[in-house]
N, C-alpha and C. Protein backbone atom coordinates (compact mmCIF):
# COMPACT_ATOMS: atom_id res chain seq x y z
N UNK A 1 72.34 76.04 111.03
CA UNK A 1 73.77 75.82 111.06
C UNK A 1 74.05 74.38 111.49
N UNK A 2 75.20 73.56 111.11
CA UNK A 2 75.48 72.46 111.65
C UNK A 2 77.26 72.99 112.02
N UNK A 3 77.58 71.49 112.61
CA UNK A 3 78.90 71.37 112.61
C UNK A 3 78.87 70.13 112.30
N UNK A 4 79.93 70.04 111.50
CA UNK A 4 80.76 68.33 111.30
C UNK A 4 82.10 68.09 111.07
N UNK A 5 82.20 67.33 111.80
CA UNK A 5 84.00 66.81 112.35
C UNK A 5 84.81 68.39 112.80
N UNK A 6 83.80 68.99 114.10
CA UNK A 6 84.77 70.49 114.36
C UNK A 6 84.87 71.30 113.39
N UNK A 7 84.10 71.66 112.24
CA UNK A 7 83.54 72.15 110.91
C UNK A 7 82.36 72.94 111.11
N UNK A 8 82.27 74.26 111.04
CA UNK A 8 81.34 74.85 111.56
C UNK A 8 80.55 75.01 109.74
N UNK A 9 79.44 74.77 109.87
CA UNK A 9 78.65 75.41 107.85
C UNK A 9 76.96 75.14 108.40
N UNK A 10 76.25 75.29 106.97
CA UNK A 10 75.11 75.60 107.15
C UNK A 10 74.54 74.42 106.25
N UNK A 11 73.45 73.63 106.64
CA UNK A 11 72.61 73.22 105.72
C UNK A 11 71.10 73.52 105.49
N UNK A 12 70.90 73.47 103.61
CA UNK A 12 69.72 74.19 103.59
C UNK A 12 68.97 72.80 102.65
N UNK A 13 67.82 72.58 103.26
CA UNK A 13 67.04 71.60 102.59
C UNK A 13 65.45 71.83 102.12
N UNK A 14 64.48 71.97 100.86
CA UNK A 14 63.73 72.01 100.56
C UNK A 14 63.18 70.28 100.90
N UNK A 15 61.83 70.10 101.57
CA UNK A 15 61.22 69.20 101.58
C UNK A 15 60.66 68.65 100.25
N UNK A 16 60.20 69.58 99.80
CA UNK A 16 58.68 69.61 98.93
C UNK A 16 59.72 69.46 97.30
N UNK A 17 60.58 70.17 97.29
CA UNK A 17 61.53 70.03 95.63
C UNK A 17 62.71 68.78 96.04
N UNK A 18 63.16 68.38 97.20
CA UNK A 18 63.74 67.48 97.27
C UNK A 18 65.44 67.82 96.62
N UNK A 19 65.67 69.09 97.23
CA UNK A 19 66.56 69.56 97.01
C UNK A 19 67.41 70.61 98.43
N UNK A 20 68.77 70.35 97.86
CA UNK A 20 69.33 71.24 99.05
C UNK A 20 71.45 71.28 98.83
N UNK A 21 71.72 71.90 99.95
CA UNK A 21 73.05 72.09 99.87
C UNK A 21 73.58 71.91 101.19
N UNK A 22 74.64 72.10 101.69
CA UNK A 22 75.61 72.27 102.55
C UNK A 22 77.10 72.65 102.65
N UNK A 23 76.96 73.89 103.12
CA UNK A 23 77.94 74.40 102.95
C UNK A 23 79.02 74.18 104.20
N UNK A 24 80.49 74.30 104.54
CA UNK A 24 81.10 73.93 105.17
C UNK A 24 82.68 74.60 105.04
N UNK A 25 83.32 75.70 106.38
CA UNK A 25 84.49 76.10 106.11
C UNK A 25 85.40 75.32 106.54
N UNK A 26 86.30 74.64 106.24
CA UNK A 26 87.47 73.53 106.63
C UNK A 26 88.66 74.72 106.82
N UNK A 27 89.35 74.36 108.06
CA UNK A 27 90.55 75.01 108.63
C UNK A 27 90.89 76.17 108.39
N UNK A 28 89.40 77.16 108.28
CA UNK A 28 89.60 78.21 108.56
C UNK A 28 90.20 78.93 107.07
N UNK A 29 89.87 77.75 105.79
CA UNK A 29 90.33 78.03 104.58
C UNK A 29 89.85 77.53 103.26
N UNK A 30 88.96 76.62 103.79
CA UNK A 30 88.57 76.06 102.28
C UNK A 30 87.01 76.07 102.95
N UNK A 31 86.79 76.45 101.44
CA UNK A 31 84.82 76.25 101.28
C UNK A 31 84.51 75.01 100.32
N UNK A 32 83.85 74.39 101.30
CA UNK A 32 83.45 72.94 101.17
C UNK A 32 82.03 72.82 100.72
N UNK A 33 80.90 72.84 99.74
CA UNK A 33 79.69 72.85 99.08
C UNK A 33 79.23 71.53 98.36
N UNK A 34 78.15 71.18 98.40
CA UNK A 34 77.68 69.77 98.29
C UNK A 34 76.33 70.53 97.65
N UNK A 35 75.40 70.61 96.61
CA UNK A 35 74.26 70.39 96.09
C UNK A 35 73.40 69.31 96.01
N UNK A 36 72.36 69.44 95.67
CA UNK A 36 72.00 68.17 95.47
C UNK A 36 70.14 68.21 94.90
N UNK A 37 69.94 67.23 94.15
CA UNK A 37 68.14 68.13 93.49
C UNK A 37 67.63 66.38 93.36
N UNK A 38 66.85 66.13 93.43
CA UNK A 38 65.84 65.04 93.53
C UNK A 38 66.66 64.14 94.26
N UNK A 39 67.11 64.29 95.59
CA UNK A 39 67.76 63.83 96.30
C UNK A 39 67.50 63.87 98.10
N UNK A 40 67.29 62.78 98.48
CA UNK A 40 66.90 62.49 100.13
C UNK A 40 67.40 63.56 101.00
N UNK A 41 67.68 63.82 101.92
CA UNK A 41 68.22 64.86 102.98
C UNK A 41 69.69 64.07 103.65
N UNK A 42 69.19 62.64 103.74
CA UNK A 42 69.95 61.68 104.50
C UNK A 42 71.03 61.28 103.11
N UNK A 43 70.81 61.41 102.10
CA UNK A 43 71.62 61.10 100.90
C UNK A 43 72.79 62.65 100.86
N UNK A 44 72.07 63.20 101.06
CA UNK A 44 73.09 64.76 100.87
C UNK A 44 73.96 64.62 101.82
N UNK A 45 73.26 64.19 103.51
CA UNK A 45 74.63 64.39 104.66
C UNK A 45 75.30 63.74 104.18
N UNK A 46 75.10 61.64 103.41
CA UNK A 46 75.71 60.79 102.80
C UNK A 46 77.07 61.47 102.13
N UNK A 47 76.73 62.35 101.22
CA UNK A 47 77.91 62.62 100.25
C UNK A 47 79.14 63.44 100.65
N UNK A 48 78.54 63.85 102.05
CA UNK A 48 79.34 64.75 102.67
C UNK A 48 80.63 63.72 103.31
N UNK A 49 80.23 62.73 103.50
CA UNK A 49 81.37 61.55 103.69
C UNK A 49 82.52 60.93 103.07
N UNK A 50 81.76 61.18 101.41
CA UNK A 50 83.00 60.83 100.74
C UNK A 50 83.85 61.81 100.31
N UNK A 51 84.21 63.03 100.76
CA UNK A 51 84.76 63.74 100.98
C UNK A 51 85.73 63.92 102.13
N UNK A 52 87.40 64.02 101.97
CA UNK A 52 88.26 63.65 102.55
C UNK A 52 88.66 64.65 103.36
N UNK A 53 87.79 65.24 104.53
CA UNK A 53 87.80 66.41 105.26
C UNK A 53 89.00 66.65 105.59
N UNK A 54 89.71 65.66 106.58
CA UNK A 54 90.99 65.05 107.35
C UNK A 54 91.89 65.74 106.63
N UNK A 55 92.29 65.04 104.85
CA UNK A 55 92.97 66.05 104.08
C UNK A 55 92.85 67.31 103.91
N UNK A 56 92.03 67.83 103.72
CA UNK A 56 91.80 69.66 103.67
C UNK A 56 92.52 69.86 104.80
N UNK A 57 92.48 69.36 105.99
CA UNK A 57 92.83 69.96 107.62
C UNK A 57 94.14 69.64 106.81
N UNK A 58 94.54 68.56 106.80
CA UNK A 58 96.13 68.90 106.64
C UNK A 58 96.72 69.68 105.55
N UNK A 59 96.21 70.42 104.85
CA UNK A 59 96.95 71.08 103.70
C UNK A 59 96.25 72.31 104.15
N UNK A 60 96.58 72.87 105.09
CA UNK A 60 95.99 74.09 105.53
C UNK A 60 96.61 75.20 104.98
N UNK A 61 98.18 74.73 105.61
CA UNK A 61 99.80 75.39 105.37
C UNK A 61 99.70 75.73 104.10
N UNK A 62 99.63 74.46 103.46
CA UNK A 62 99.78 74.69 102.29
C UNK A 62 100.06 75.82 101.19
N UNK A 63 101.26 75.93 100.72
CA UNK A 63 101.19 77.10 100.02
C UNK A 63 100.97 78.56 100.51
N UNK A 64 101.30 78.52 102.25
CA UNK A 64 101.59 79.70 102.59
C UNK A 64 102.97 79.98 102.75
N UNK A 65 103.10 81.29 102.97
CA UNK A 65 104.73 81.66 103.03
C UNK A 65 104.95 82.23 104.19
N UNK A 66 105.65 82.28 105.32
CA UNK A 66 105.20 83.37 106.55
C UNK A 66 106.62 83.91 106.03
């Protein structure tokens, strides 16, 4: 399991195939998934960056109705 930025998910990495994922629930509402196949370990957390977490948190509301 990891956490990132108060983001609780899981990452799974093959050494040997050079492959893996990370998965990640944002505000308790969105599923956040990253793949990745002939690719570093340190390149996968990488991509997890350009991804605009901050936004997901704020569109949580979004499109609910109470």
């Amino acid at each position: 399991t990891i956490e990132y930025k108060d983001h609780k998910g899981f990452i799974e990495y093959d050494e040997e195939l050079k492959e893996g994922s990370i998965e990640l629930i944002v505000a308790g509402r969105f599923a956040v998934e990253i793949e990745g196949y002939e690719i570093d370990d340190d390149k996968l957390k990488d991509a997890l960056e350009d991804i605009d977490i901050d936004k997901l948190e704020d569109w949580k509301e979004r499109g609910i109705t109470h």
